[in-house]
PDB file of N, CA and C in Angstrom:
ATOM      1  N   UNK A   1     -31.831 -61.326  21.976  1.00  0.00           N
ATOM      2  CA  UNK A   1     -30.397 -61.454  22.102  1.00  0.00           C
ATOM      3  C   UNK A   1     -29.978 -62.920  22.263  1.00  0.00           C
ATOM      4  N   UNK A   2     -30.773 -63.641  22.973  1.00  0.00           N
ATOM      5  CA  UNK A   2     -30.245 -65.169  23.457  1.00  0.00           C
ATOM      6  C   UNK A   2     -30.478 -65.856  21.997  1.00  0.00           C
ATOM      7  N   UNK A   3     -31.463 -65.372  21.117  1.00  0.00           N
ATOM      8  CA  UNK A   3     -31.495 -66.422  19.479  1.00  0.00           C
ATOM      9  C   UNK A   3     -30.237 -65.887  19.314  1.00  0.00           C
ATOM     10  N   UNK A   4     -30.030 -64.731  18.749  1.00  0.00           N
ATOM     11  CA  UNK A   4     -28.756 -64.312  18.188  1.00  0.00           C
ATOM     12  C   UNK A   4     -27.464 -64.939  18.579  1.00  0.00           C
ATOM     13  N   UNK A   5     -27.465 -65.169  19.947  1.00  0.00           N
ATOM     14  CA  UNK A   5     -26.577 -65.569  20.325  1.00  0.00           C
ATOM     15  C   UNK A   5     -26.163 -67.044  20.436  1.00  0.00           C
ATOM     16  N   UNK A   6     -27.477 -68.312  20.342  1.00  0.00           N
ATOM     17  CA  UNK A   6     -27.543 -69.214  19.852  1.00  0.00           C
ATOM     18  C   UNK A   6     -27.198 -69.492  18.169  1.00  0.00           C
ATOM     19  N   UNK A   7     -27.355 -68.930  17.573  1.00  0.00           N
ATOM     20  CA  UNK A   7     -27.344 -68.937  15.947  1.00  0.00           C
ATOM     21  C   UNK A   7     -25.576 -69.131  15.873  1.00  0.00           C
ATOM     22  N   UNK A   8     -25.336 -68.218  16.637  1.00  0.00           N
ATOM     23  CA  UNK A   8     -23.862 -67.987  16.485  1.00  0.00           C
ATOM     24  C   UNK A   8     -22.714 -68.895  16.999  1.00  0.00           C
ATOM     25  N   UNK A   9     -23.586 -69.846  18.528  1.00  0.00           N
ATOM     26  CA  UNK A   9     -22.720 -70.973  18.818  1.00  0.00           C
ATOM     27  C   UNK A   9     -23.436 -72.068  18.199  1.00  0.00           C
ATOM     28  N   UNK A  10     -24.143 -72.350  17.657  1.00  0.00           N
ATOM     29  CA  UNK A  10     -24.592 -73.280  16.569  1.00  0.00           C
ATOM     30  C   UNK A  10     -23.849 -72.917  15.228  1.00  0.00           C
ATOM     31  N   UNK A  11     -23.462 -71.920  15.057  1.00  0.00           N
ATOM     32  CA  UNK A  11     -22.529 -71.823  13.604  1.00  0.00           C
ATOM     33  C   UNK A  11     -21.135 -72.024  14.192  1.00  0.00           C
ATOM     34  N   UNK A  12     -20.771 -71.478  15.003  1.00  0.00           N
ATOM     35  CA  UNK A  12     -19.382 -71.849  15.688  1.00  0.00           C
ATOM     36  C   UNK A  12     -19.047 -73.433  15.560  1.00  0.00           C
ATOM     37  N   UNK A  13     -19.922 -74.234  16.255  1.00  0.00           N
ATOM     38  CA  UNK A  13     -19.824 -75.341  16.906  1.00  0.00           C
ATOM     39  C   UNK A  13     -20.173 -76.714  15.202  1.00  0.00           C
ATOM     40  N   UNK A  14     -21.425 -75.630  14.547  1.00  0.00           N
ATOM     41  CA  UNK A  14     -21.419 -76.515  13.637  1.00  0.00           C
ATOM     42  C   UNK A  14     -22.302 -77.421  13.493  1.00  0.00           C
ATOM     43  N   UNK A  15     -23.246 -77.494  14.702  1.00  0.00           N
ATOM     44  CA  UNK A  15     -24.727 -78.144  15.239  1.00  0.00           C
ATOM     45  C   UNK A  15     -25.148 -77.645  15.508  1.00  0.00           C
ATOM     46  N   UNK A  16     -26.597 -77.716  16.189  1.00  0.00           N
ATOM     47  CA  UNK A  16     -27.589 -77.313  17.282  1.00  0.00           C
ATOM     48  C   UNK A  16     -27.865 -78.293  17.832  1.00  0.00           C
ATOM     49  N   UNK A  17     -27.747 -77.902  19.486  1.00  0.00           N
ATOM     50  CA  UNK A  17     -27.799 -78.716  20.447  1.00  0.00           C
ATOM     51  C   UNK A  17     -29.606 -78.058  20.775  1.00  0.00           C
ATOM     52  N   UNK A  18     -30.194 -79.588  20.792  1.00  0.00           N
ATOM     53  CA  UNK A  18     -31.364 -79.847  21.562  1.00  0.00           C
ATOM     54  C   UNK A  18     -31.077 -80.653  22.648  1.00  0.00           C
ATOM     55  N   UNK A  19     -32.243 -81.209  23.843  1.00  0.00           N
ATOM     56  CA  UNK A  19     -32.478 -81.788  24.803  1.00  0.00           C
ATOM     57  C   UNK A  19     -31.306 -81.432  25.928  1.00  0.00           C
ATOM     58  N   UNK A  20     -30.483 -81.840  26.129  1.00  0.00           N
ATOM     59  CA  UNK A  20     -29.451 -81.631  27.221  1.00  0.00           C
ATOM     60  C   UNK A  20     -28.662 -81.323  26.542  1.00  0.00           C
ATOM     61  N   UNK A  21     -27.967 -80.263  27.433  1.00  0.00           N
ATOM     62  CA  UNK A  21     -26.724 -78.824  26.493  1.00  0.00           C
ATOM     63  C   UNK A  21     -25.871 -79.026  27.252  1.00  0.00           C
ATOM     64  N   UNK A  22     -24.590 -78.906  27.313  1.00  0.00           N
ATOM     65  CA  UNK A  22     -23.649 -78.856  27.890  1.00  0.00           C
ATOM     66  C   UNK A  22     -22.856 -77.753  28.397  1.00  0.00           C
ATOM     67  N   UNK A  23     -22.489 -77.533  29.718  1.00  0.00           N
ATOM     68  CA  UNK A  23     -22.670 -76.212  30.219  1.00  0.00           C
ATOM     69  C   UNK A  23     -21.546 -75.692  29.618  1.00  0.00           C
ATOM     70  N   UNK A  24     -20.823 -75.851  28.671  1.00  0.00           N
ATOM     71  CA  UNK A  24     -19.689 -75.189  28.202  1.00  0.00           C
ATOM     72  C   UNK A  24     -20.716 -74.479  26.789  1.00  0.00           C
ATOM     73  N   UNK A  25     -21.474 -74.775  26.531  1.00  0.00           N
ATOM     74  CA  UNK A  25     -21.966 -74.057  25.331  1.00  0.00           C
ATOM     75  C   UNK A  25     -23.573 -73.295  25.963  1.00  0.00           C
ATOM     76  N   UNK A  26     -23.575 -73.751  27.130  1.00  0.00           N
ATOM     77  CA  UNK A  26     -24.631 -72.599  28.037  1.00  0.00           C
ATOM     78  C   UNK A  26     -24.213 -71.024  28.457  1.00  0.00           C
ATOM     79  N   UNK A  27     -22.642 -71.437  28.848  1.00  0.00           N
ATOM     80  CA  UNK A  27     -22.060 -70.545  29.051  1.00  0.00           C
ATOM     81  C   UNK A  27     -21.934 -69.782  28.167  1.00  0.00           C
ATOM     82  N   UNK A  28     -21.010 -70.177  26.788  1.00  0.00           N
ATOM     83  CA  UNK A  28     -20.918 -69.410  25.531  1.00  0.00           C
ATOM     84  C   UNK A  28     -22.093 -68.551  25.010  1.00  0.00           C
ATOM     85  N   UNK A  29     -22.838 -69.400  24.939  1.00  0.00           N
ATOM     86  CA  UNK A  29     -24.131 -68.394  24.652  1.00  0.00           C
ATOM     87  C   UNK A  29     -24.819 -67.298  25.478  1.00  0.00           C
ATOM     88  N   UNK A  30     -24.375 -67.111  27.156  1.00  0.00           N
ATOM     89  CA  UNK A  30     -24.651 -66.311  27.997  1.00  0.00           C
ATOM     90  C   UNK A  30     -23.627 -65.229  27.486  1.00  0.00           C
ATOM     91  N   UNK A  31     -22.631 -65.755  27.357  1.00  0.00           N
ATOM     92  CA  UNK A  31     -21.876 -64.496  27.318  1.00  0.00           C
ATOM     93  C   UNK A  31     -22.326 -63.768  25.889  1.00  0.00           C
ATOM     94  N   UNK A  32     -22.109 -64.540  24.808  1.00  0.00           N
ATOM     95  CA  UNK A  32     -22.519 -63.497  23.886  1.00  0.00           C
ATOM     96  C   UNK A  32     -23.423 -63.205  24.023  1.00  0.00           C
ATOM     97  N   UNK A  33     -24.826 -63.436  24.754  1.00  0.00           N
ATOM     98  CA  UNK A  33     -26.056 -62.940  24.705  1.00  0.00           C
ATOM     99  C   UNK A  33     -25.987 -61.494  25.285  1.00  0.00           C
ATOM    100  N   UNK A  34     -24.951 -61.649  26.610  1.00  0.00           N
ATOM    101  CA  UNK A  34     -24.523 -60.355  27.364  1.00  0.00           C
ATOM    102  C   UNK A  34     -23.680 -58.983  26.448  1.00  0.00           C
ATOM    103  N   UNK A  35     -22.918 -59.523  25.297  1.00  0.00           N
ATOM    104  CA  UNK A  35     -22.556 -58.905  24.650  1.00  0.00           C
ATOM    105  C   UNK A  35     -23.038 -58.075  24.080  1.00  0.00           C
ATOM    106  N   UNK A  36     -24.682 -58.874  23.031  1.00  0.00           N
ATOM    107  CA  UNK A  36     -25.017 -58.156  22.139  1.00  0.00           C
ATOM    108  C   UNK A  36     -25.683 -57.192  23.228  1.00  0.00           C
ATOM    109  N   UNK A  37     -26.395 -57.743  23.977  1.00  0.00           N
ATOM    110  CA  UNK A  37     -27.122 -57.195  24.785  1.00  0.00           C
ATOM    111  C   UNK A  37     -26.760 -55.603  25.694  1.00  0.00           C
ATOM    112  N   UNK A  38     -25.500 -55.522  25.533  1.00  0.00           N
ATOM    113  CA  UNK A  38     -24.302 -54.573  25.791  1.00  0.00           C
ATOM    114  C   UNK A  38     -24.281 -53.460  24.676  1.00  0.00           C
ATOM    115  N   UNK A  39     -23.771 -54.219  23.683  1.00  0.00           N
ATOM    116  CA  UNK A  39     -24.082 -53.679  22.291  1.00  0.00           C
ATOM    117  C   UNK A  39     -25.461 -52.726  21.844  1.00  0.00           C
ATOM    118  N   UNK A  40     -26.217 -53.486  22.305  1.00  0.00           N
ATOM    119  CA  UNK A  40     -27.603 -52.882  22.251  1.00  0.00           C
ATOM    120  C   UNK A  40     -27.894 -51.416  23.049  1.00  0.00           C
ATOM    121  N   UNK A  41     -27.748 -51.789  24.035  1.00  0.00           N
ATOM    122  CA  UNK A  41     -27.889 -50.661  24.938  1.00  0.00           C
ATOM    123  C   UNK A  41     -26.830 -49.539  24.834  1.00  0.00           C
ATOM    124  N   UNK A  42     -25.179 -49.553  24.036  1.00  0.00           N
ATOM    125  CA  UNK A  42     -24.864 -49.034  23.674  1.00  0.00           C
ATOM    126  C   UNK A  42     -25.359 -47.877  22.694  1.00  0.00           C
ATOM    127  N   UNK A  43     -25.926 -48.493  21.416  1.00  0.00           N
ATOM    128  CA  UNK A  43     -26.536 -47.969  20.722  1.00  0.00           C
ATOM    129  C   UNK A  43     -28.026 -46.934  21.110  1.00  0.00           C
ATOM    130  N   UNK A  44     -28.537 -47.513  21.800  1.00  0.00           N
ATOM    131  CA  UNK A  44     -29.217 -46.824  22.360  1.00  0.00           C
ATOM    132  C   UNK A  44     -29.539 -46.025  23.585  1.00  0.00           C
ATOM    133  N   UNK A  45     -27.866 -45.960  24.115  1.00  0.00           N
ATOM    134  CA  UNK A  45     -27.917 -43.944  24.408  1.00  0.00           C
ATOM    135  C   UNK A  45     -27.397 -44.918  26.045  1.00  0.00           C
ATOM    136  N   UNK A  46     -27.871 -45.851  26.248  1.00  0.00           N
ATOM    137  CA  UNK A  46     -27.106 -46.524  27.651  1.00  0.00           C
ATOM    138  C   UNK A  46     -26.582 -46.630  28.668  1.00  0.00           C
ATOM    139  N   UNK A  47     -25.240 -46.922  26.935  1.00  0.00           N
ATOM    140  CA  UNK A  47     -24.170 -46.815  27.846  1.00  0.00           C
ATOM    141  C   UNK A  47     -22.712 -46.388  27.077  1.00  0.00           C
ATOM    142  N   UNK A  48     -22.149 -45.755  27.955  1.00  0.00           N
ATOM    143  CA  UNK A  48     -21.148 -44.851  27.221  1.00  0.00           C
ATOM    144  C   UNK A  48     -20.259 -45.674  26.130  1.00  0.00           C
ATOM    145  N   UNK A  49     -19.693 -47.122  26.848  1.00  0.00           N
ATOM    146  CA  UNK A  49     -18.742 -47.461  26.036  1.00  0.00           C
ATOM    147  C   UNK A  49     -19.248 -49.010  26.632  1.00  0.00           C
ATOM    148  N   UNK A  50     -18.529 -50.094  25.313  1.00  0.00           N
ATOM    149  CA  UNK A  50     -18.702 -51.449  25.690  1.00  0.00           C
ATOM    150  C   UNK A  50     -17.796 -51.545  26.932  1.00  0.00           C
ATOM    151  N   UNK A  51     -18.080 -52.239  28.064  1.00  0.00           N
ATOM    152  CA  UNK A  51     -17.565 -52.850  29.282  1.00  0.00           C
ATOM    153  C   UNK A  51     -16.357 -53.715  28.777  1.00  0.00           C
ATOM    154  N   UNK A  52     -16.532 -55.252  27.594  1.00  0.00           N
ATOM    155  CA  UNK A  52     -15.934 -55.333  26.745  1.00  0.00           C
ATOM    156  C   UNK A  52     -15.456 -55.313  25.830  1.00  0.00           C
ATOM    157  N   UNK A  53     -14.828 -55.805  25.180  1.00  0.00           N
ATOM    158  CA  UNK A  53     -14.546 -56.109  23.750  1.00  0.00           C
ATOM    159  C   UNK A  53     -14.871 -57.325  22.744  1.00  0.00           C
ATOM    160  N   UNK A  54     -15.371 -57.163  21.605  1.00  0.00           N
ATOM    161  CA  UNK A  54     -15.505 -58.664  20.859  1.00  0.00           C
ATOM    162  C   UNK A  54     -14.917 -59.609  20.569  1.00  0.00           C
ATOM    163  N   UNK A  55     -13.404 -59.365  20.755  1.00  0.00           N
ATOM    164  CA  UNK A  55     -12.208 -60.109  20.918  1.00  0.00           C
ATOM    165  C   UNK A  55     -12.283 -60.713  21.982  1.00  0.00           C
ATOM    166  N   UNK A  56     -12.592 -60.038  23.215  1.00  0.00           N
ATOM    167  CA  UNK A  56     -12.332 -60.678  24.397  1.00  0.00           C
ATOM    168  C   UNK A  56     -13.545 -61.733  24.423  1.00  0.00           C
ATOM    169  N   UNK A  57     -14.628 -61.210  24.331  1.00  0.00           N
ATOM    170  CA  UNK A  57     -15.696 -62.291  24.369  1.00  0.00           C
ATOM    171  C   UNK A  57     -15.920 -63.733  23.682  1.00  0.00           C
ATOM    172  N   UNK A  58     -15.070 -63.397  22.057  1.00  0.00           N
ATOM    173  CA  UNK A  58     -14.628 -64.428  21.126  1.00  0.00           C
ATOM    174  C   UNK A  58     -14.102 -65.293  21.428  1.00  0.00           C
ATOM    175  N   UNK A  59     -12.761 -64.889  22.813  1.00  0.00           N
ATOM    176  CA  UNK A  59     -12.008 -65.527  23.453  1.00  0.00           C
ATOM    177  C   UNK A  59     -12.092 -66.455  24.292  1.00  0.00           C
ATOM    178  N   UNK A  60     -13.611 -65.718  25.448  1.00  0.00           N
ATOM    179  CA  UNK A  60     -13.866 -66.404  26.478  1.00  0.00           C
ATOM    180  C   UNK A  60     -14.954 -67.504  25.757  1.00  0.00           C
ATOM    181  N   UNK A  61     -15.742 -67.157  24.751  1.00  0.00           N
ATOM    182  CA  UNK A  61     -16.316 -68.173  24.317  1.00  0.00           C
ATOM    183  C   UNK A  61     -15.981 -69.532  23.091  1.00  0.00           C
ATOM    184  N   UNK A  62     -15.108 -69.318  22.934  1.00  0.00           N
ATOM    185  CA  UNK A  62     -14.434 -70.129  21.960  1.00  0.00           C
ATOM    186  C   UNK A  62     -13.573 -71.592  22.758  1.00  0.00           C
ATOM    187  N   UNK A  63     -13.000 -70.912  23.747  1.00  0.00           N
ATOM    188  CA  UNK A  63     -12.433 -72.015  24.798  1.00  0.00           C
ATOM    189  C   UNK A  63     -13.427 -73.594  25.185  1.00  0.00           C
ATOM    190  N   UNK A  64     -14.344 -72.945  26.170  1.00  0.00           N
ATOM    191  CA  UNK A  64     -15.440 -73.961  26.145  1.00  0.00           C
ATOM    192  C   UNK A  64     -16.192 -74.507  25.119  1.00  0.00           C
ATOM    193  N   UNK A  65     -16.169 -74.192  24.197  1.00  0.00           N
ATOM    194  CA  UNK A  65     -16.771 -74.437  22.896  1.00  0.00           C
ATOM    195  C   UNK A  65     -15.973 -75.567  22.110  1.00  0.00           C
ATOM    196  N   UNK A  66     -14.901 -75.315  22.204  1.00  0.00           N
ATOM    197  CA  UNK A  66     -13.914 -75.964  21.691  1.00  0.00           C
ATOM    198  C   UNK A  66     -14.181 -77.758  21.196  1.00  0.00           C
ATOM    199  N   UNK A  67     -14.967 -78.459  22.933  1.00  0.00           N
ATOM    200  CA  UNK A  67     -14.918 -79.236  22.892  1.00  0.00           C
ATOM    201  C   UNK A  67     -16.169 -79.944  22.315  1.00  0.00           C
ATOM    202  N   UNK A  68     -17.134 -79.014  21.752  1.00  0.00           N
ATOM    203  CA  UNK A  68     -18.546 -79.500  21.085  1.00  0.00           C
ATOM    204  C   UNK A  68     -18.206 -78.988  19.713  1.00  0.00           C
ATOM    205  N   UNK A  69     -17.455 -78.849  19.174  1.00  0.00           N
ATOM    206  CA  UNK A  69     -16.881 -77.571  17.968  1.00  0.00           C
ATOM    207  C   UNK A  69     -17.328 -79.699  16.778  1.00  0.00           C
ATOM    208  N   UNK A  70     -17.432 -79.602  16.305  1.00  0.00           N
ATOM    209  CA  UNK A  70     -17.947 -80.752  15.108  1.00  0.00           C
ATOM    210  C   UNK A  70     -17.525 -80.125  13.845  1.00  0.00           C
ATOM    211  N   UNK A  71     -15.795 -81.182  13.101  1.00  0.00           N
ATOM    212  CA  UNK A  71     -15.693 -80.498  12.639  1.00  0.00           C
ATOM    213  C   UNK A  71     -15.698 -81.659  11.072  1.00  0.00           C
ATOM    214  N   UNK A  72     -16.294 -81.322  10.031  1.00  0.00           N
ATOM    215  CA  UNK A  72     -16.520 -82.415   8.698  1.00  0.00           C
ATOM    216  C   UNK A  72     -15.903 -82.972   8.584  1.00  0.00           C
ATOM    217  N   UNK A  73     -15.470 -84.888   8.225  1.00  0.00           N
ATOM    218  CA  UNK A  73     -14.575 -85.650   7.567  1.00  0.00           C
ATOM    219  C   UNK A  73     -14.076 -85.192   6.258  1.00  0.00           C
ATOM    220  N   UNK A  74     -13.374 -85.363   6.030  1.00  0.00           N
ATOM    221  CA  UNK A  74     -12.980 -84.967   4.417  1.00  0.00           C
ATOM    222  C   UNK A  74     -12.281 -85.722   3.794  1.00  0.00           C
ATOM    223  N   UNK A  75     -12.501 -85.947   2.696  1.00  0.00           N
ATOM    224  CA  UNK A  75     -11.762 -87.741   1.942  1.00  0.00           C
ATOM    225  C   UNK A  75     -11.110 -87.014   0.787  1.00  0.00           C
ATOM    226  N   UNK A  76     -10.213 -87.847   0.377  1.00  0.00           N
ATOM    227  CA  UNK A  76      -9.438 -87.771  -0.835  1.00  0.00           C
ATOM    228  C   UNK A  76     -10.017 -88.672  -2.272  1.00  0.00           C
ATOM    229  N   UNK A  77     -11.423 -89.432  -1.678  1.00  0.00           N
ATOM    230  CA  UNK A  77     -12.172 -90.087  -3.032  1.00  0.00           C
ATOM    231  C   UNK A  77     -13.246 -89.063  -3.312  1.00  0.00           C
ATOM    232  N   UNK A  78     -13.150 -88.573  -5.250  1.00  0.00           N
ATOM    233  CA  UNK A  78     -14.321 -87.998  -5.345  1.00  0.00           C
ATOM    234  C   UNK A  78     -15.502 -88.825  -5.399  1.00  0.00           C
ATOM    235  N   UNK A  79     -15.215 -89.709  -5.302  1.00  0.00           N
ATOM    236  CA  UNK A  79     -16.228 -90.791  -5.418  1.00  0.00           C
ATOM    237  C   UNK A  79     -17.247 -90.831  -4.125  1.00  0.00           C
ATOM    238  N   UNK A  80     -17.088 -90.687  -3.375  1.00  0.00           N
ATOM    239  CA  UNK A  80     -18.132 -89.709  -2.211  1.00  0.00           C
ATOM    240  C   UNK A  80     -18.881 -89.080  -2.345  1.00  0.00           C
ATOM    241  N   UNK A  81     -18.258 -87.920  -3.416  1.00  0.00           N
ATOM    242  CA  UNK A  81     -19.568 -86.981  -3.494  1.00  0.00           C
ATOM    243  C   UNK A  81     -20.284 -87.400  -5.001  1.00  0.00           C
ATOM    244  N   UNK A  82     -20.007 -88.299  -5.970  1.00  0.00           N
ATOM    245  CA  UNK A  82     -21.331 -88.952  -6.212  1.00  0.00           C
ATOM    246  C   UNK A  82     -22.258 -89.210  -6.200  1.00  0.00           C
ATOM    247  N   UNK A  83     -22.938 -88.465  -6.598  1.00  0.00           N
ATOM    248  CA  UNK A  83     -24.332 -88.847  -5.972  1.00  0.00           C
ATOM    249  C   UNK A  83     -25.188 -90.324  -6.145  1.00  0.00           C
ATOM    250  N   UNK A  84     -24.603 -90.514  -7.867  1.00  0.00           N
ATOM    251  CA  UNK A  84     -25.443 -91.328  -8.373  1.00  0.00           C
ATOM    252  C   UNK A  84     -25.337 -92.759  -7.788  1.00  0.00           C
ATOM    253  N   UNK A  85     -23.738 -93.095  -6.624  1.00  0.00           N
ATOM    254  CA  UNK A  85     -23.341 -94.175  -6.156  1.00  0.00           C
ATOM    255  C   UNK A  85     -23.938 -94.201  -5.131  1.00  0.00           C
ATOM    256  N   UNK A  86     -24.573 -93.353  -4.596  1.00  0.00           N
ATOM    257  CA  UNK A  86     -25.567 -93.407  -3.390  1.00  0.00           C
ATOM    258  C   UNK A  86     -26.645 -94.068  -3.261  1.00  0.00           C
ATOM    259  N   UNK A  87     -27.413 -93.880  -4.791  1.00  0.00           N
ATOM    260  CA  UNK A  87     -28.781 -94.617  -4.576  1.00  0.00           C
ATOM    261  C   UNK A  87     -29.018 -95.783  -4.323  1.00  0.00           C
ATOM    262  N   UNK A  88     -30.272 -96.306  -3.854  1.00  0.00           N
ATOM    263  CA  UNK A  88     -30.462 -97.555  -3.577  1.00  0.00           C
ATOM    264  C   UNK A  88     -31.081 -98.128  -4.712  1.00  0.00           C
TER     265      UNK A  88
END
């Protein structure tokens, strides 16, 4: 559950954080880990109904996230994506 749930604030955010994490994306990933992990045990006979919702969790984890969220430059020259002006 905790990969799954890493994969997902690494696609959120747009990186993967190695060495020192920042507890706003420690958090995020606890919670969805708790989610699927919810989810899971749902499915398998558990528990009656999710405690939450995926909205709500989207919610609480998106906030803190916010501020590691990395988001692409984007230019108005196609000349950027050139490749051939790249080489050395």
């Amino acid at each position: 559950m905790i990969t799954q749930a890493e994969r997902w604030v690494n696609e959120y955010c747009g990186k993967s954080f190695t060495g020192t994490i920042p507890d706003g994306v420690v958090f995020a990933t606890l919670e969805m880990a708790r989610y699927l992990m919810n989810r899971q045990m749902l499915e398998d006979g558990m528990l009656e109904e999710l405690p939450t919702k995926l909205s709500d969790v989207l919610r609480i984890c998106k906030d803190p996230l916010s501020k590691n969220k990395v988001t692409p430059d984007y230019t108005a020259s196609t000349s950027d994506y050139n490749l051939t002006n790249r080489r050395g």
